[in-house]
PDB file of N, CA and C in Angstrom:
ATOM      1  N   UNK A   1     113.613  90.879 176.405  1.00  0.00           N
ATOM      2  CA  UNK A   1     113.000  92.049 175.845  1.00  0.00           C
ATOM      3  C   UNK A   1     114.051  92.796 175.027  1.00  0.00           C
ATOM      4  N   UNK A   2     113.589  93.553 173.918  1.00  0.00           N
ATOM      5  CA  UNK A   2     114.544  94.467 173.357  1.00  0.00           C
ATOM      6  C   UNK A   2     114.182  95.474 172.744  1.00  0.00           C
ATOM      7  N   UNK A   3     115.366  96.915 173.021  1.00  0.00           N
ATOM      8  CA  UNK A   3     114.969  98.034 173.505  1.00  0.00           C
ATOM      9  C   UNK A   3     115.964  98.536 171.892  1.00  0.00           C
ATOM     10  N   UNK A   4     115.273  99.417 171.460  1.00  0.00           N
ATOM     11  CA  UNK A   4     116.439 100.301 170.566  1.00  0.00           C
ATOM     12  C   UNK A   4     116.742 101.881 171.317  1.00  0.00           C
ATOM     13  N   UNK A   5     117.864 101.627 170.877  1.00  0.00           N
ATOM     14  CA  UNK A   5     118.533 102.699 171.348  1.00  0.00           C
ATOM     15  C   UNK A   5     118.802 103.938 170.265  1.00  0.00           C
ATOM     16  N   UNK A   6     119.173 104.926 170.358  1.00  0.00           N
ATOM     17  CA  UNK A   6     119.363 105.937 169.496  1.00  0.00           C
ATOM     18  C   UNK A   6     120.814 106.466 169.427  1.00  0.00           C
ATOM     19  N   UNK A   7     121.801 106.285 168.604  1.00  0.00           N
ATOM     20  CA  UNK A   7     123.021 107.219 168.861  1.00  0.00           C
ATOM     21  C   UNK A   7     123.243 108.381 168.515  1.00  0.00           C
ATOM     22  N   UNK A   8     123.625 109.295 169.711  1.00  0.00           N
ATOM     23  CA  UNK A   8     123.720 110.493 169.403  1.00  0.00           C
ATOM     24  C   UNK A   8     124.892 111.409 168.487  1.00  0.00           C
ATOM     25  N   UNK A   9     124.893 112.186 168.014  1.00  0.00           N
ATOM     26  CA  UNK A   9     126.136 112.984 166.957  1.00  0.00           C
ATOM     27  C   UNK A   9     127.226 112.576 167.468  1.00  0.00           C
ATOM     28  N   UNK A  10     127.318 112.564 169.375  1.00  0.00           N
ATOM     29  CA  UNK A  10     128.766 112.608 169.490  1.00  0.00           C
ATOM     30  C   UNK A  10     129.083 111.044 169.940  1.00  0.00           C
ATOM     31  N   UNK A  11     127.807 110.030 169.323  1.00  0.00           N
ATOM     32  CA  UNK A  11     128.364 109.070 169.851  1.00  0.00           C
ATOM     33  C   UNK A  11     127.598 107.823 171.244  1.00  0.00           C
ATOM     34  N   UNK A  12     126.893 108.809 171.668  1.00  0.00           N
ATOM     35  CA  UNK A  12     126.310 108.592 172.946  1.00  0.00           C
ATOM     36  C   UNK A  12     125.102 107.788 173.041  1.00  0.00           C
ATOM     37  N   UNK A  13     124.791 106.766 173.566  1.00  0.00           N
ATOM     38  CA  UNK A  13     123.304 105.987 173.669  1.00  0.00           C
ATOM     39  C   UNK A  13     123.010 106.106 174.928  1.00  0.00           C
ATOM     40  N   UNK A  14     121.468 106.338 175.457  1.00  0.00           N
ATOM     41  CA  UNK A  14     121.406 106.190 176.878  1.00  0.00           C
ATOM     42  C   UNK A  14     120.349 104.826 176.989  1.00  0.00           C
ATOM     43  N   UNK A  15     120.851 104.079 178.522  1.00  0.00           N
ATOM     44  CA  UNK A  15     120.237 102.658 178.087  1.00  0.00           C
ATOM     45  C   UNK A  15     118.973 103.142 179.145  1.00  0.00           C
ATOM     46  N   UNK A  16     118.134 102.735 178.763  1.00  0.00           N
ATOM     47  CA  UNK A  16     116.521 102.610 179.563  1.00  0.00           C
ATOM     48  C   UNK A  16     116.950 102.274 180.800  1.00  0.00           C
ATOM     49  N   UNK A  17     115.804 103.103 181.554  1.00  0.00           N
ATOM     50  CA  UNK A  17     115.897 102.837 182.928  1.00  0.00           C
ATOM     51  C   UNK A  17     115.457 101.400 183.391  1.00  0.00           C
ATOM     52  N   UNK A  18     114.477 100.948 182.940  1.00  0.00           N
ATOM     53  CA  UNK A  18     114.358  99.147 183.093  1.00  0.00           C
ATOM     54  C   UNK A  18     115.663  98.759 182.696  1.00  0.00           C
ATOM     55  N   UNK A  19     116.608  98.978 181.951  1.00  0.00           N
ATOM     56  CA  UNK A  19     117.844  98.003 181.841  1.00  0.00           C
ATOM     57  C   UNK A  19     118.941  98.224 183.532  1.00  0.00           C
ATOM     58  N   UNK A  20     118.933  99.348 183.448  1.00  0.00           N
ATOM     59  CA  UNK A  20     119.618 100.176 184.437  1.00  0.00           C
ATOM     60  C   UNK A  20     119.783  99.510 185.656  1.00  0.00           C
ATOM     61  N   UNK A  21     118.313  99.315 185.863  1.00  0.00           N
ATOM     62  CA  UNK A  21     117.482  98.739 187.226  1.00  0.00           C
ATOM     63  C   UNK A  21     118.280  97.232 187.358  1.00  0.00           C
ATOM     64  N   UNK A  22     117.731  96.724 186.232  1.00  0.00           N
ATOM     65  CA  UNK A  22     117.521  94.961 186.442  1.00  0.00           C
ATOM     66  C   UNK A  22     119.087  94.578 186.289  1.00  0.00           C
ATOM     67  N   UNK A  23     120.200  95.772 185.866  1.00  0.00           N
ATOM     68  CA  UNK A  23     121.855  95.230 185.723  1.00  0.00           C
ATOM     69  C   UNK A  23     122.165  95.955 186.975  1.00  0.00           C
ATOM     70  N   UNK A  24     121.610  96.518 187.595  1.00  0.00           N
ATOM     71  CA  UNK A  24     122.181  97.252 188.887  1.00  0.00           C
ATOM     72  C   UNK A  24     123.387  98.699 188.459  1.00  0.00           C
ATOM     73  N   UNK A  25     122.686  99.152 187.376  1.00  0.00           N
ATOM     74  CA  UNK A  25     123.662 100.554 187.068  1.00  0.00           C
ATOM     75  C   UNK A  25     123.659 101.448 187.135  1.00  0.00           C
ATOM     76  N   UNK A  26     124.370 102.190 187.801  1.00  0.00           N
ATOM     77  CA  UNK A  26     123.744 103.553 188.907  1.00  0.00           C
ATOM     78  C   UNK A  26     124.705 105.256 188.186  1.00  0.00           C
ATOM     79  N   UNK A  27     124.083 106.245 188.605  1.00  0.00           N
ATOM     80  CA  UNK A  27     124.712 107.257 188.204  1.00  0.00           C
ATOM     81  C   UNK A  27     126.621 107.275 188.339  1.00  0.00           C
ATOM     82  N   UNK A  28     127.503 107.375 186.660  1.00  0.00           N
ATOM     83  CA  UNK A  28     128.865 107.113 187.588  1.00  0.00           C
ATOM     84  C   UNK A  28     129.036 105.713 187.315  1.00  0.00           C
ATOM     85  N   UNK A  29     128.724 104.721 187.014  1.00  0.00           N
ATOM     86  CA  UNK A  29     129.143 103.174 187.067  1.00  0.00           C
ATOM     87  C   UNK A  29     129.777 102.841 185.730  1.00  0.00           C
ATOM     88  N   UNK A  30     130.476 101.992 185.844  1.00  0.00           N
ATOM     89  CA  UNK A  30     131.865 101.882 184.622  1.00  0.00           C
ATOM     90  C   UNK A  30     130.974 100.570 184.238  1.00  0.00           C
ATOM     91  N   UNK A  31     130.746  99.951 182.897  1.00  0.00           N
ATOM     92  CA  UNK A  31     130.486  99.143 182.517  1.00  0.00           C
ATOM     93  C   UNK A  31     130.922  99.201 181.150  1.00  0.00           C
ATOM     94  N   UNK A  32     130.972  97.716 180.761  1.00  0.00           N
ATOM     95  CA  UNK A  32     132.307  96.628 179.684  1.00  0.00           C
ATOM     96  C   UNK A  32     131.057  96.705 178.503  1.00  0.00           C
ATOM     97  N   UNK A  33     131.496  96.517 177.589  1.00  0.00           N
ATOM     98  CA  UNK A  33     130.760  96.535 176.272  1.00  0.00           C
ATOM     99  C   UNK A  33     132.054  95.502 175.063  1.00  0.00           C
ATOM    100  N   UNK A  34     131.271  94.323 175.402  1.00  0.00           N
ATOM    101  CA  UNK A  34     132.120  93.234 174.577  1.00  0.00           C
ATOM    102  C   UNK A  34     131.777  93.222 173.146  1.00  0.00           C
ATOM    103  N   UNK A  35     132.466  93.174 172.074  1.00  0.00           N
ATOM    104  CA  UNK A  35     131.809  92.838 170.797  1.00  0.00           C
ATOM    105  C   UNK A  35     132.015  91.507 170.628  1.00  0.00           C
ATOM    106  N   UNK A  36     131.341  90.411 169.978  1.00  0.00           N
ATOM    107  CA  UNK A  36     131.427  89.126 169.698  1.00  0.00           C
ATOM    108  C   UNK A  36     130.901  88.830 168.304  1.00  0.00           C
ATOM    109  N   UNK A  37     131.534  88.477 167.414  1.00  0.00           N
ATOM    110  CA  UNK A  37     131.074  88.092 166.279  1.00  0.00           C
ATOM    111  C   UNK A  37     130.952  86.734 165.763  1.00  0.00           C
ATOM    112  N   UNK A  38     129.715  86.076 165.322  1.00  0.00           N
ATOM    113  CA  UNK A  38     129.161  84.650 165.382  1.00  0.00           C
ATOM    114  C   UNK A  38     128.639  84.796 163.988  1.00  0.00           C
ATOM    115  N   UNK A  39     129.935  84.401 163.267  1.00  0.00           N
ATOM    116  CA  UNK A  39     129.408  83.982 162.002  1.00  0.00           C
ATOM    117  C   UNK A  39     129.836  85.742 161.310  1.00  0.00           C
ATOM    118  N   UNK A  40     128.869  86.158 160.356  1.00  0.00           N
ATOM    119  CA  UNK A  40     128.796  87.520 159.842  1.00  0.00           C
ATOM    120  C   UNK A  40     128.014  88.221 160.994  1.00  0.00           C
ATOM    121  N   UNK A  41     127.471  88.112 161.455  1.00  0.00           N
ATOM    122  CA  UNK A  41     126.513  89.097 162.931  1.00  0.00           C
ATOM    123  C   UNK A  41     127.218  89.224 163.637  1.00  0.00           C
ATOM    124  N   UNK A  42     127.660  90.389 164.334  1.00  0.00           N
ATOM    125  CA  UNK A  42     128.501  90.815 165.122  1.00  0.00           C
ATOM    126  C   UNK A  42     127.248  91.540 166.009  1.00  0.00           C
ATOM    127  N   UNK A  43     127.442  91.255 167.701  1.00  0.00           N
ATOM    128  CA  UNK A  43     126.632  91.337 168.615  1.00  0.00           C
ATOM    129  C   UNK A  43     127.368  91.647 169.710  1.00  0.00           C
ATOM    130  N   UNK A  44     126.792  93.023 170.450  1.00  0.00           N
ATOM    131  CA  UNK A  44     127.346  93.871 171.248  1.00  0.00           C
ATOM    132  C   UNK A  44     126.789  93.074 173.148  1.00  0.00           C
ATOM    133  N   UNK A  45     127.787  93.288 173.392  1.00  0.00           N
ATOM    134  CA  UNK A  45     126.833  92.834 175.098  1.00  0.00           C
ATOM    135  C   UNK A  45     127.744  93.748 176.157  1.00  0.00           C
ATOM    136  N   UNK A  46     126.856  93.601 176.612  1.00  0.00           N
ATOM    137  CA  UNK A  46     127.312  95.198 177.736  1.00  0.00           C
ATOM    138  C   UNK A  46     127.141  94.388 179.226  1.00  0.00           C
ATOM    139  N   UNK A  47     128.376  95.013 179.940  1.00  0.00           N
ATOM    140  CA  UNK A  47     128.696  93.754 180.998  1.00  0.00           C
ATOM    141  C   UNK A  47     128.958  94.912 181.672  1.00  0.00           C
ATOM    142  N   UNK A  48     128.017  95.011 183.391  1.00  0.00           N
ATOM    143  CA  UNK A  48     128.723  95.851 184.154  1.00  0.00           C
ATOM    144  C   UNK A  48     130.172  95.582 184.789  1.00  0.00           C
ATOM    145  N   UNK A  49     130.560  96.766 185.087  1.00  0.00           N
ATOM    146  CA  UNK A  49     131.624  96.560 185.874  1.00  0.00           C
ATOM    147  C   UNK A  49     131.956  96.524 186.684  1.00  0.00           C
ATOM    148  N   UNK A  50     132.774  96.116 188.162  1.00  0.00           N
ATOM    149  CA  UNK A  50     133.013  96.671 189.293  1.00  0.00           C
ATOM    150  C   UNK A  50     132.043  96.109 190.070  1.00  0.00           C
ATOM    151  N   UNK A  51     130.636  95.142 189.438  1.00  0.00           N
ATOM    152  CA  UNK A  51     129.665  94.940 190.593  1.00  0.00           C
ATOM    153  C   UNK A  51     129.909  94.007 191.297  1.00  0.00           C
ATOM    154  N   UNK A  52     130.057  94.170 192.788  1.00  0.00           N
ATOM    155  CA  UNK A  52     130.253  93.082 194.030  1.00  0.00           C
ATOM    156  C   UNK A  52     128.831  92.469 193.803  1.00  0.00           C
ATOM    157  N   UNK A  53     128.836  91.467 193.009  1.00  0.00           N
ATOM    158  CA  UNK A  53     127.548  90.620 192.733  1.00  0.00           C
ATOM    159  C   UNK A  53     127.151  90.090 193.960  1.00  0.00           C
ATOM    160  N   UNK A  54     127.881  89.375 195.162  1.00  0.00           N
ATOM    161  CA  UNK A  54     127.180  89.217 195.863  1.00  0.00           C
ATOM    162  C   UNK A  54     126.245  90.109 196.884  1.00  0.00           C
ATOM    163  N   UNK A  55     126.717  91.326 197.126  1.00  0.00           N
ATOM    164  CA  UNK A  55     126.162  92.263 197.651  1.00  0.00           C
ATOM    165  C   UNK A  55     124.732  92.072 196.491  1.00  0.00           C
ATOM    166  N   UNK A  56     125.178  92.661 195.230  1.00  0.00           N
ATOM    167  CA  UNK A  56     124.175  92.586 194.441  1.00  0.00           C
ATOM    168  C   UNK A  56     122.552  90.866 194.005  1.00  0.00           C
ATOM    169  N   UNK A  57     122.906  90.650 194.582  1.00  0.00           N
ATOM    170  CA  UNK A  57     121.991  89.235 194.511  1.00  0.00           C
ATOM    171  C   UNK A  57     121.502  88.593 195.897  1.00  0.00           C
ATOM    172  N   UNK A  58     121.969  89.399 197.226  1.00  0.00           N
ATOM    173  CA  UNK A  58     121.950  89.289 198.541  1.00  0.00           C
ATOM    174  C   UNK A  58     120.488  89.251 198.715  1.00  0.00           C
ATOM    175  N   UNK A  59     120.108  88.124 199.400  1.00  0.00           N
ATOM    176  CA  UNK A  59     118.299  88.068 199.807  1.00  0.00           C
ATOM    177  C   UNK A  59     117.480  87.688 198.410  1.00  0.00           C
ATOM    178  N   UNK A  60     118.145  87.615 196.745  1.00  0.00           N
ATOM    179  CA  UNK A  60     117.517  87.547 196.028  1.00  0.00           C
ATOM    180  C   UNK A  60     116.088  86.860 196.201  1.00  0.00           C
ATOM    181  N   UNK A  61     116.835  84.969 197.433  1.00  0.00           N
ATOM    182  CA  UNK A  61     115.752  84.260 197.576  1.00  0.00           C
ATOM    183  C   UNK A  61     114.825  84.517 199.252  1.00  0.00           C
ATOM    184  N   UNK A  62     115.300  85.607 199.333  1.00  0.00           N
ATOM    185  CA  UNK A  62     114.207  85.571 200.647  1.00  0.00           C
ATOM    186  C   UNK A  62     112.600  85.397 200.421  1.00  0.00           C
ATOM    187  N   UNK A  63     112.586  84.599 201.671  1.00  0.00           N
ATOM    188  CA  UNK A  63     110.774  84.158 201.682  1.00  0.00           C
ATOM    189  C   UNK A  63     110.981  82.829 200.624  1.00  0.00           C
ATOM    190  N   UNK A  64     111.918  82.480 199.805  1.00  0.00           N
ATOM    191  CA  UNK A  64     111.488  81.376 199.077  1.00  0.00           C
ATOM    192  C   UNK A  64     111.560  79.890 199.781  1.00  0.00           C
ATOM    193  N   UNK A  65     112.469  79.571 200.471  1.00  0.00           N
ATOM    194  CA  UNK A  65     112.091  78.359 201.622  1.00  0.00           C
ATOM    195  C   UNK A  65     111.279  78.828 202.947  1.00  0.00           C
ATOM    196  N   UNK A  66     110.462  79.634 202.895  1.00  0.00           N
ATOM    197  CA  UNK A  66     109.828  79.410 203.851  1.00  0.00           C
ATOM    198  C   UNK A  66     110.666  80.020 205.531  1.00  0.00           C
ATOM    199  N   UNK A  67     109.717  79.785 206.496  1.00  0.00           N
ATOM    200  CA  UNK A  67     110.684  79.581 207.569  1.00  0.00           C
ATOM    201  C   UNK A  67     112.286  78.750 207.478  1.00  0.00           C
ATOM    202  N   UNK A  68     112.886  80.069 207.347  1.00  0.00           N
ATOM    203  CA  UNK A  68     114.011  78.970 207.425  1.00  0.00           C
ATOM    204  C   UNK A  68     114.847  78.187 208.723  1.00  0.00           C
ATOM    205  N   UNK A  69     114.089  78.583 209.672  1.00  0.00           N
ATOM    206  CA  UNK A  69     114.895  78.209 210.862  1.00  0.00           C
ATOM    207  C   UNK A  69     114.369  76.831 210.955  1.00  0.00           C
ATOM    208  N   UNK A  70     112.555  77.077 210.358  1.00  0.00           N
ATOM    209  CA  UNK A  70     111.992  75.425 210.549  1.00  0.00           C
ATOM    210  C   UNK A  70     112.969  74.386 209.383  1.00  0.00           C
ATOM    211  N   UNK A  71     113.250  75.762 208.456  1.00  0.00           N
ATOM    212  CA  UNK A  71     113.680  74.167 207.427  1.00  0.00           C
ATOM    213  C   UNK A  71     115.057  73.531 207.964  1.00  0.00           C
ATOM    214  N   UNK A  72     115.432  74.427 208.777  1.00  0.00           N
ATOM    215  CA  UNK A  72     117.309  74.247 209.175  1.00  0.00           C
ATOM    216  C   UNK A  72     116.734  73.050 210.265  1.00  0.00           C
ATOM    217  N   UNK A  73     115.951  73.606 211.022  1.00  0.00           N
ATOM    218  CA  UNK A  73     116.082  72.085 211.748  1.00  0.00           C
ATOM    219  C   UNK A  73     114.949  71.182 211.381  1.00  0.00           C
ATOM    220  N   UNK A  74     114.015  71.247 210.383  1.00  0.00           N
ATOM    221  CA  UNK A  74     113.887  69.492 209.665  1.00  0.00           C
ATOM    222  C   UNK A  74     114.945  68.630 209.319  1.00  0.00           C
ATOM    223  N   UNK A  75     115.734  69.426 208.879  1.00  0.00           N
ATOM    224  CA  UNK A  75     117.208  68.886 207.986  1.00  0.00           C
ATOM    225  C   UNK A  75     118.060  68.531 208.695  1.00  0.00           C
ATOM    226  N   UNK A  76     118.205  68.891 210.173  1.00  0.00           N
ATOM    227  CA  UNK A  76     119.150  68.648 211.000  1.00  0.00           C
ATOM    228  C   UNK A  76     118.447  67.427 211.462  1.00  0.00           C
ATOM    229  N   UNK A  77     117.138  67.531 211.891  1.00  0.00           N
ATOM    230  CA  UNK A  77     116.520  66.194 212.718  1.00  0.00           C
ATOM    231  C   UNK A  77     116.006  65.053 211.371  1.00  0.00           C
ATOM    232  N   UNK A  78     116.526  65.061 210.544  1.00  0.00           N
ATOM    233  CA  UNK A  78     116.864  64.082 209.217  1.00  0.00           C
ATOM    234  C   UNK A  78     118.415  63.829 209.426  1.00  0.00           C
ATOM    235  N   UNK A  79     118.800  64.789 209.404  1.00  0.00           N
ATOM    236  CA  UNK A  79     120.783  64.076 209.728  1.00  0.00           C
ATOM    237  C   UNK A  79     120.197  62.989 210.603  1.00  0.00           C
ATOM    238  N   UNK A  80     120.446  63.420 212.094  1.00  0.00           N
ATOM    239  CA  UNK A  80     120.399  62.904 213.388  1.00  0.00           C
ATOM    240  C   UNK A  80     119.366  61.315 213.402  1.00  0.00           C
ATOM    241  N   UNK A  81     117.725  61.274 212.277  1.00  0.00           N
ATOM    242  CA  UNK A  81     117.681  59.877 211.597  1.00  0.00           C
ATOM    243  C   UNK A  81     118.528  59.164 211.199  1.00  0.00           C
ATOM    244  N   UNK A  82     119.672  59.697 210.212  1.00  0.00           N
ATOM    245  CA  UNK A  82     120.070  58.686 209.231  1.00  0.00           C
ATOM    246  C   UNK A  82     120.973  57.897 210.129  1.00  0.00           C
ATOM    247  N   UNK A  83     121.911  59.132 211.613  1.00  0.00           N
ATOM    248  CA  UNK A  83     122.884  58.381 212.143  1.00  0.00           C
ATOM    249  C   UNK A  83     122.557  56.735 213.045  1.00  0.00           C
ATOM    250  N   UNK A  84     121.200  56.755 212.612  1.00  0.00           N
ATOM    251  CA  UNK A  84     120.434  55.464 213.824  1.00  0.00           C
ATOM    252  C   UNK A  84     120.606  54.407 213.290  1.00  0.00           C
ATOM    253  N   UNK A  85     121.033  54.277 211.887  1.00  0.00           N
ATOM    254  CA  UNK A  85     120.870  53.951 211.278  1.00  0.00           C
ATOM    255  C   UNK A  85     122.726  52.300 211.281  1.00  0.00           C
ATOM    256  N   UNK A  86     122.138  51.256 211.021  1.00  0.00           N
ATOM    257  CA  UNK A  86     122.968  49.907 211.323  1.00  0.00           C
ATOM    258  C   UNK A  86     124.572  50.322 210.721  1.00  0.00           C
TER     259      UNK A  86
END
């Protein structure tokens, strides 16, 4: 998706609260603003800073396998097959 922004006299853009949300950027948070230029287009990307991503991505997949205790031991009583094995 893409959002325009407005700069203010002294400089200032404020980024949408949907961006805010979905980069995890909170009142106070230091974030990187890389310039990269590809070719003649020069393209800005804004990289938070400081985020302990794993905290930040923690449970992302919960509920997506299911019971996981059932899947931990299908997988274990599949090991314990293969060892029967000649």
């Amino acid at each position: 998706m893409t959002y325009t922004l407005t700069v203010s006299s002294q400089g200032q853009v404020v980024i949408p609260s949907q961006v805010r949300k979905a980069m995890g950027i909170s009142k106070g948070a230091k974030i990187k603003l890389q310039l990269e230029k590809t070719g003649n287009v020069p393209t800005a990307l804004i990289i938070p800073a400081n985020i302990d991503w794993a905290k930040r991505v923690a449970g992302i997949a919960k509920g997506y396998y299911g019971n996981v205790d059932k899947y931990i031991e299908r997988e274990r009583a599949s090991w314990d097959r293969s060892k029967s094995w000649p």
